[in-house]
Protein backbone atom coordinates (compact mmCIF):
# COMPACT_ATOMS: atom_id res chain seq x y z
CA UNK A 1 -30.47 -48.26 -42.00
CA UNK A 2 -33.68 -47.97 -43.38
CA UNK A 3 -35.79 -44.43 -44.26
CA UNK A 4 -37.88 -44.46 -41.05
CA UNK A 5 -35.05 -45.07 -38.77
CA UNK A 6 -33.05 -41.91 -39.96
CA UNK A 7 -36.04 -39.91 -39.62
CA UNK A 8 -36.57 -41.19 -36.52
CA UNK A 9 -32.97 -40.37 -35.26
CA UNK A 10 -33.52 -36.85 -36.77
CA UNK A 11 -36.29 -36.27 -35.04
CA UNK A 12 -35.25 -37.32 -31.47
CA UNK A 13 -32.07 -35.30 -31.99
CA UNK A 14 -33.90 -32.01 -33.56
CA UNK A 15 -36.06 -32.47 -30.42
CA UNK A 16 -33.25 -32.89 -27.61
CA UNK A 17 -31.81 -29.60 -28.95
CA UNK A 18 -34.75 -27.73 -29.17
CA UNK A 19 -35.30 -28.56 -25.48
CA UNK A 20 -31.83 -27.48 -24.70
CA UNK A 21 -32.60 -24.46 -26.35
CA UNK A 22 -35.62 -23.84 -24.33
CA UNK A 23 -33.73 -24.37 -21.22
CA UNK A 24 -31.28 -22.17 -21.86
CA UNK A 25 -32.35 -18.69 -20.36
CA UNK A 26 -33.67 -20.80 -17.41
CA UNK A 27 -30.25 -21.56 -16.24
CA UNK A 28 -29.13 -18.12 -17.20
CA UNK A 29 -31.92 -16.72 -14.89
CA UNK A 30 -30.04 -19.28 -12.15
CA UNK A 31 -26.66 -18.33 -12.65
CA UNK A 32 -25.61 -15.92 -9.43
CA UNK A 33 -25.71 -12.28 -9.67
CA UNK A 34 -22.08 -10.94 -11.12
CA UNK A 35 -20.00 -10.39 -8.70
CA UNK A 36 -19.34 -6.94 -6.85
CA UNK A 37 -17.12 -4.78 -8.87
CA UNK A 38 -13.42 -4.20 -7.36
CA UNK A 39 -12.30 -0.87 -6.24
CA UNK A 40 -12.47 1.64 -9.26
CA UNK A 41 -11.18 4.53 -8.20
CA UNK A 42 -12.20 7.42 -10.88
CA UNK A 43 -8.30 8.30 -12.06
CA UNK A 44 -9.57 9.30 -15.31
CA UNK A 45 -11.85 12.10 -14.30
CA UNK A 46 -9.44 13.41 -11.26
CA UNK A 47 -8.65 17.16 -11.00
CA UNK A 48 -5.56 18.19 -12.97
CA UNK A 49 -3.83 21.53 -12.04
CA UNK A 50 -4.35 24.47 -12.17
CA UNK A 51 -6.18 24.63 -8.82
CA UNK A 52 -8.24 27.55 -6.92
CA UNK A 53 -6.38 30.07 -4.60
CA UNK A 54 -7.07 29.16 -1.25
CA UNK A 55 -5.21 29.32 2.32
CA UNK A 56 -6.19 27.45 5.53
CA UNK A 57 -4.85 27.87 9.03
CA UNK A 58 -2.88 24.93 9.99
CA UNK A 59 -4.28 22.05 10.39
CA UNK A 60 -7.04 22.52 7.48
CA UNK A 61 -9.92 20.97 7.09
CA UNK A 62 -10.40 18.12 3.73
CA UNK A 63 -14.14 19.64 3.87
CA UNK A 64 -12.78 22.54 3.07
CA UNK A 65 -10.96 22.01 0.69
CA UNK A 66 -11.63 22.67 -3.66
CA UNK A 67 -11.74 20.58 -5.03
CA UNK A 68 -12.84 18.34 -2.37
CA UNK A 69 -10.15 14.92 -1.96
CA UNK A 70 -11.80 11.64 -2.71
CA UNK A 71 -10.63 9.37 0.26
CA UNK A 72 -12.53 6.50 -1.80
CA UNK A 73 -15.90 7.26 0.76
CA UNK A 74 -17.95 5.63 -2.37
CA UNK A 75 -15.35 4.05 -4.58
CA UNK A 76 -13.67 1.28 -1.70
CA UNK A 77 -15.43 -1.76 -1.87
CA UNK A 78 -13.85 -4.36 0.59
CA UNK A 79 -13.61 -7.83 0.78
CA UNK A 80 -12.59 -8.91 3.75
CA UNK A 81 -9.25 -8.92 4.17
CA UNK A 82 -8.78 -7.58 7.76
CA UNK A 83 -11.63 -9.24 9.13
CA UNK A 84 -10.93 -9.40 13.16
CA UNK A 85 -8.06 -6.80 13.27
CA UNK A 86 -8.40 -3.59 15.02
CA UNK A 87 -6.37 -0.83 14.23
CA UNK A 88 -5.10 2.85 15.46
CA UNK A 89 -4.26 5.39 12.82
CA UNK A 90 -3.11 8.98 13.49
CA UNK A 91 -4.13 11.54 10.88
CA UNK A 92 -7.16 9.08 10.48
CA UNK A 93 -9.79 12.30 10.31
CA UNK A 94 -8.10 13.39 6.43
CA UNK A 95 -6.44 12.58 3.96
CA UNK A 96 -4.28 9.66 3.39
CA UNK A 97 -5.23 8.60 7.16
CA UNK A 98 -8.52 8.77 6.70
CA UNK A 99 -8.58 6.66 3.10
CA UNK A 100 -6.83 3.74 5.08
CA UNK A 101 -9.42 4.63 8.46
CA UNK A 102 -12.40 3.95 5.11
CA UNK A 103 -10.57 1.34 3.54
CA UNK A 104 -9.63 -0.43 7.21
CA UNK A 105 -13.25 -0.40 8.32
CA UNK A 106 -14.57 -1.91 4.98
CA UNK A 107 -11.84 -4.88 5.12
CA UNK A 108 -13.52 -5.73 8.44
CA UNK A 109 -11.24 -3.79 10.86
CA UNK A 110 -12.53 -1.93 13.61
CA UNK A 111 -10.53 1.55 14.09
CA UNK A 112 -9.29 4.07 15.86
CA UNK A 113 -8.14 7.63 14.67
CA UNK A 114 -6.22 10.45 16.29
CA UNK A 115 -6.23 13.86 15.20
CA UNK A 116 -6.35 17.45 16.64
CA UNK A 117 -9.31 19.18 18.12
CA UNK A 118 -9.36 21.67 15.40
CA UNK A 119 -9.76 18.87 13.03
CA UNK A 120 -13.06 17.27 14.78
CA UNK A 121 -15.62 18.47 11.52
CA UNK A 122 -13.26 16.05 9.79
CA UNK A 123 -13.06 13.13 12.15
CA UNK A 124 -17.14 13.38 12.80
CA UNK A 125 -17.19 12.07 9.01
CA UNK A 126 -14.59 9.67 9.00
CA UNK A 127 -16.38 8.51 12.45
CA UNK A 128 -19.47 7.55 10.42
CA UNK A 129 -17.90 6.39 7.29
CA UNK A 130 -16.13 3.85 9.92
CA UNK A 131 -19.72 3.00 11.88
CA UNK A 132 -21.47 2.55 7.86
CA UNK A 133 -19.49 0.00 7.29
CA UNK A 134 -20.59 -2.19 10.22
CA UNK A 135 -17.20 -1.38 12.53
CA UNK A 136 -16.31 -0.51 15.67
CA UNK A 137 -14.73 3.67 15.33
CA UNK A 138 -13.01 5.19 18.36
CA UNK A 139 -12.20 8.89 18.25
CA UNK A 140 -9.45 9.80 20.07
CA UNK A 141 -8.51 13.93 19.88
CA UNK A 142 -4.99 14.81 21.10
CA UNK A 143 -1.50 16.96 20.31
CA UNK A 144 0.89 14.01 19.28
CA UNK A 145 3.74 16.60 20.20
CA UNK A 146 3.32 15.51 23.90
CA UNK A 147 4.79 12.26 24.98
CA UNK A 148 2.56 11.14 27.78
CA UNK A 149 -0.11 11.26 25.13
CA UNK A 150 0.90 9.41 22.60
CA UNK A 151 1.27 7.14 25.45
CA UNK A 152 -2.25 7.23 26.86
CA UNK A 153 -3.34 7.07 23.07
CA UNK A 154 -1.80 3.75 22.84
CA UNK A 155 -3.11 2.49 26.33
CA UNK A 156 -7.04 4.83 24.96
CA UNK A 157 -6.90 2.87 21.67
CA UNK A 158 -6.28 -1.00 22.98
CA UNK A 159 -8.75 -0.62 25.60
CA UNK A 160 -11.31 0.38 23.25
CA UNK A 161 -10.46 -1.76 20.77
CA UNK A 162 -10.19 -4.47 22.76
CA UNK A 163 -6.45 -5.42 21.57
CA UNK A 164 -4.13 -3.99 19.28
CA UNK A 165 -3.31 -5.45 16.03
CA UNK A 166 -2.12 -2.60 13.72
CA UNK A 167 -0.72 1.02 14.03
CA UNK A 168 -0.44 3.62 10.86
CA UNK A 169 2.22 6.28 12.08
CA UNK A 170 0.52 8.78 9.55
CA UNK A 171 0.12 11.89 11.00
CA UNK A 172 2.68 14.84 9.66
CA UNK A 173 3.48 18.25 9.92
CA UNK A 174 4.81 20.44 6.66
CA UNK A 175 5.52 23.67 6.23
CA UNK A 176 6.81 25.59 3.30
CA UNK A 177 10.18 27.94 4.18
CA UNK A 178 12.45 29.63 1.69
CA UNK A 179 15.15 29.11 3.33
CA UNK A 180 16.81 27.18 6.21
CA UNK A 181 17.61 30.65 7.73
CA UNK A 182 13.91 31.10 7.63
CA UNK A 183 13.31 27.85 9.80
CA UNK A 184 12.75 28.65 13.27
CA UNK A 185 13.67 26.47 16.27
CA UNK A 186 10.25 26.29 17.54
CA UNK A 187 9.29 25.52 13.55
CA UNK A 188 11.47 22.72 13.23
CA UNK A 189 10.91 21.19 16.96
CA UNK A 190 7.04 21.14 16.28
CA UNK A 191 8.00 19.16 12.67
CA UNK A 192 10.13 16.96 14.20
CA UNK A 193 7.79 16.12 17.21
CA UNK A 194 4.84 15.20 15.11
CA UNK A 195 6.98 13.75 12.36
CA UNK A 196 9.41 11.79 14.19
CA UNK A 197 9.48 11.52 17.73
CA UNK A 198 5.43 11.13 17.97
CA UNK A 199 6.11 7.97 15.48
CA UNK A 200 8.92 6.52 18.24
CA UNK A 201 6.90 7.02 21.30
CA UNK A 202 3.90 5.66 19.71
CA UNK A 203 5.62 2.84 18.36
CA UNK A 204 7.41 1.54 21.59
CA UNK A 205 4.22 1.58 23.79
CA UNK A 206 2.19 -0.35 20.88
CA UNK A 207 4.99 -3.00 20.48
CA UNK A 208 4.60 -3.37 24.61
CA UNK A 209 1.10 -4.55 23.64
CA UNK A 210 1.29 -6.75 20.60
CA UNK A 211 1.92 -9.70 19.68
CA UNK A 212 2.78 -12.01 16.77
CA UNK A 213 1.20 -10.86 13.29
CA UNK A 214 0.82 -7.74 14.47
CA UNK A 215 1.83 -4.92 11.89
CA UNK A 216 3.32 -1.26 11.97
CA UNK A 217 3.12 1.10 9.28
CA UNK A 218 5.10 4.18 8.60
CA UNK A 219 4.01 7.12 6.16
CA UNK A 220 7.28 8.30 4.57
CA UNK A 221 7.51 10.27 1.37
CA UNK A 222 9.56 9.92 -2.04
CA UNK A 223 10.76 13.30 -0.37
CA UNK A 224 12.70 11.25 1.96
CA UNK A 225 15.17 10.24 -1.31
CA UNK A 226 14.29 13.53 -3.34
CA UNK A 227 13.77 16.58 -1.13
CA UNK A 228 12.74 19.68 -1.98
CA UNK A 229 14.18 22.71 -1.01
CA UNK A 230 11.66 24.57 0.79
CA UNK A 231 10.48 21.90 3.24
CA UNK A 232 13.82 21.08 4.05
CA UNK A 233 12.94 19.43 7.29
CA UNK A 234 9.80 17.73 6.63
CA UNK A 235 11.78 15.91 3.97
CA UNK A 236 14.87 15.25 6.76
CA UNK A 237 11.56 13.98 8.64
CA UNK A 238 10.53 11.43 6.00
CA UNK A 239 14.02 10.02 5.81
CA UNK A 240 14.22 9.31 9.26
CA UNK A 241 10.73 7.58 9.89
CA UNK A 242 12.04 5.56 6.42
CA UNK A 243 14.97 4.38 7.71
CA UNK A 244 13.10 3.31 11.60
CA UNK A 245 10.83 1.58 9.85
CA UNK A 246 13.46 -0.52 8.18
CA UNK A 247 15.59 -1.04 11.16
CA UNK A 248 12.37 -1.80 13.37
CA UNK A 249 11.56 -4.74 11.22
CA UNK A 250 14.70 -6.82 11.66
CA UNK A 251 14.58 -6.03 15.42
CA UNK A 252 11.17 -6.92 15.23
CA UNK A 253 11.19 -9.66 13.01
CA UNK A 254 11.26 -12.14 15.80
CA UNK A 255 8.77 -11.36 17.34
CA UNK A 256 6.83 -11.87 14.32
CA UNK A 257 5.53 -8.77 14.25
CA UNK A 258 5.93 -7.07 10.59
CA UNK A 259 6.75 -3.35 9.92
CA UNK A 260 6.55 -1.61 6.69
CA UNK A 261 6.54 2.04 5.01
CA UNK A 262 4.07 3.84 2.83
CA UNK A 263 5.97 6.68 0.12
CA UNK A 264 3.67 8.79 -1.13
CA UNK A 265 4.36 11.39 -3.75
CA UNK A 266 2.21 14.22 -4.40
CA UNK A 267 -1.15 14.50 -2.84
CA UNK A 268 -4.46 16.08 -2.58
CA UNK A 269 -4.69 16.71 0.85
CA UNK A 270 -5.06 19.55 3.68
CA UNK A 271 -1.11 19.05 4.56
CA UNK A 272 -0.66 21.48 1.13
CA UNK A 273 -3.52 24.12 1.95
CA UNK A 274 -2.33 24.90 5.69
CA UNK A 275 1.33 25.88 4.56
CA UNK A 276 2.82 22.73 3.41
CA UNK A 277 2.89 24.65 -0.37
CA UNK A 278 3.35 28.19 -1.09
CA UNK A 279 -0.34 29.49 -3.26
CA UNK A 280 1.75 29.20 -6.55
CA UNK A 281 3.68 25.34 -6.01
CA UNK A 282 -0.58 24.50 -4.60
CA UNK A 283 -1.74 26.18 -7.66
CA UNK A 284 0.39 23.97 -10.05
CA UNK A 285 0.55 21.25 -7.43
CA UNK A 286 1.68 17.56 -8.49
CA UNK A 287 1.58 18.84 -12.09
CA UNK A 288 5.48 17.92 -12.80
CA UNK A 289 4.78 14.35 -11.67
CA UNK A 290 4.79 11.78 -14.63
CA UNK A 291 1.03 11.32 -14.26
CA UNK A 292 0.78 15.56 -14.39
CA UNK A 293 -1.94 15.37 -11.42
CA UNK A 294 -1.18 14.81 -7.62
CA UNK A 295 -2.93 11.39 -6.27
CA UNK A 296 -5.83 11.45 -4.71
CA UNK A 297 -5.63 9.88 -1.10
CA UNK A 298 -8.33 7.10 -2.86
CA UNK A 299 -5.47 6.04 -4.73
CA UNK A 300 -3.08 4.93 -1.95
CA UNK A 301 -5.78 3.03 0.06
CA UNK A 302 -4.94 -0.01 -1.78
CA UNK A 303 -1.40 -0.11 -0.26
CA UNK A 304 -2.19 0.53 3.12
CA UNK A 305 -4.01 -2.46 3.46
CA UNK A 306 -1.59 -4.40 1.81
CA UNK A 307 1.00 -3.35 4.22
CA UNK A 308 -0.78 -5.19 6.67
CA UNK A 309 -2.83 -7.79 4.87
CA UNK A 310 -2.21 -11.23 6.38
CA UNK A 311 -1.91 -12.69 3.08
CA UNK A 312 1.53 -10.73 3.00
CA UNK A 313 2.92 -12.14 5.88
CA UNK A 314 6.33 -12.69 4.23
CA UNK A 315 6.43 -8.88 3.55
CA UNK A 316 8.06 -6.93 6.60
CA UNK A 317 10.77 -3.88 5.77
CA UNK A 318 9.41 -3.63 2.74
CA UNK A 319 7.92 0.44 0.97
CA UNK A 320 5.47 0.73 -0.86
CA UNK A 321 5.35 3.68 -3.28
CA UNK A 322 2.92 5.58 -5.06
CA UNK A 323 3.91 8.61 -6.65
CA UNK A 324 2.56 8.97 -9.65
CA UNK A 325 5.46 8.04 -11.67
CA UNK A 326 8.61 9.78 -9.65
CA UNK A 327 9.81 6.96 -8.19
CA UNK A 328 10.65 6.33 -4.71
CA UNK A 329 13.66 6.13 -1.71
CA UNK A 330 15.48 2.92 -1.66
């Protein structure tokens, strides 16, 4: 090969990669934007115990609360995963109800919440977090201690919704006694009402309604395998909704509609502030747990759309814990 012919070859070849060079931050400017970050949710910088005095009247307000719970209102980025489904979720106006109401309604669901009147400052915000996010929100105020409502609330929320595909039994009641001599009858038939039979009646007039891929969820607690002994039967409670939500998915099962449990341990949320903890267990609150804070309701969003996430279809009678390191009932 002669001098001018390697020259040659040098200089076509210094050229082509100088060219590619050139090119180079025009296909970087092409390249699409980086996608949208997943849901962060800000565990490092979450309030650790000690925490503030402070006493509501039962229910309690989440606005009222300080700190203030993060429900995930700007951490919960969606992506689709309940597009199409419509969904009815008592307790929706705090706490964990209304992270799963946020987290619902940015997967694409349109939702319903129930809650009591005295909680309607609450459920205004949850309301427009639910409308923000392009969905359909239905407010439905009621006492889930009276039969015929939960009834109506069922026939209220399918109307609205226009079908039923999904029901969150969250709502509770918990209050702190010393004692079980200290537990009244009328204390322990308003727990078990809103705890347990509010969860049944709701549960048979939904099932009436829908139909295959269709999913119930149950909030339980890890106090349902580890109680504590001053809310004695808000644990007794938690172990009963556990175990109907187990049973109800074999009978269910063929029907193909799926039913799983949420445990949560300790968490930020008004159910502590309006009597569920006495001021100096909420003053130290969800300190013992492994993680030495209690969860923010942000954190358990996640799970409640996996409990009903199509993609699980295979998962029914299954619980799904987070407790910060405690474990959770079998």
């Amino acid at each position: 090969m002669s001098d001018i012919d390697t020259t040659r070859r040098t200089l076509v070849a210094g050229a082509g990669f100088a060219a590619a060079a050139t090119a180079l931050p025009a296909i970087a400017q092409e390249r699409p934007p980086a996608p949208q970050a997943p849901t962060t949710p800000q565990a490092a910088i979450y309030p650790r115990p000690p925490f503030p005095n402070q006493r509501q009247a039962w229910p309690g307000l989440a606005s009222r609360m300080s700190p203030r719970p993060d429900h995930g209102e700007t951490s919960y980025k969606g992506s689709g995963r309940l597009i199409g489904k419509r969904a009815l979720i008592t307790g929706g106006d705090s706490g964990i109800g209304r992270a799963a109401a946020i987290a619902y309604a940015r997967e694409g669901a349109d939702v319903a919440i129930n809650y009591l009147p005295a909680e309607e400052p609450d459920a205004r915000e949850v309301i427009q977090l639910i409308e923000a996010a392009g969905r359909k929100a239905v407010a439905i105020p009621g006492d889930l201690r009276d039969e015929a409502f939960c009834r109506r609330l069922i026939v209220d929320a399918t109307r609205q919704l226009g079908g039923l595909d999904i029901l969150v039994n969250n709502a509770a009641r918990q209050q702190t006694r010393p004692d079980i001599g200290s537990i009244s009858s009328e204390d322990f038939d308003a727990t078990m009402k809103t705890n347990v039979y509010a969860p049944f009646w709701l549960t048979k007039a939904a099932v009436a309604r829908m139909g295959a891929g269709s999913v119930i969820v149950f909030t339980s607690s890890e106090q349902a395998g580890d109680p504590s002994p001053d809310i004695l039967e808000y644990a007794m409670s938690r172990a009963a909704v556990l175990n109907l939500a187990k049973g109800l998915a074999k009978q269910l099962a063929p029907k193909g509609i799926r039913v799983n449990a949420v445990t949560p341990g300790p968490f930020w949320t008004p159910l502590q502030v309006s009597g569920g903890a006495t001021p100096e267990k909420l003053r130290s609150f969800g300190g013992s747990s492994p993680l030495g804070r209690p969860g923010q309701p942000a954190e358990i969003a996640g799970l409640y759309v996996a409990a009903v996430d199509p993609a699980n279809s295979f998962s029914t009678g299954q619980i799904f814990g987070a407790t910060g390191g405690g474990g959770q009932p079998g």
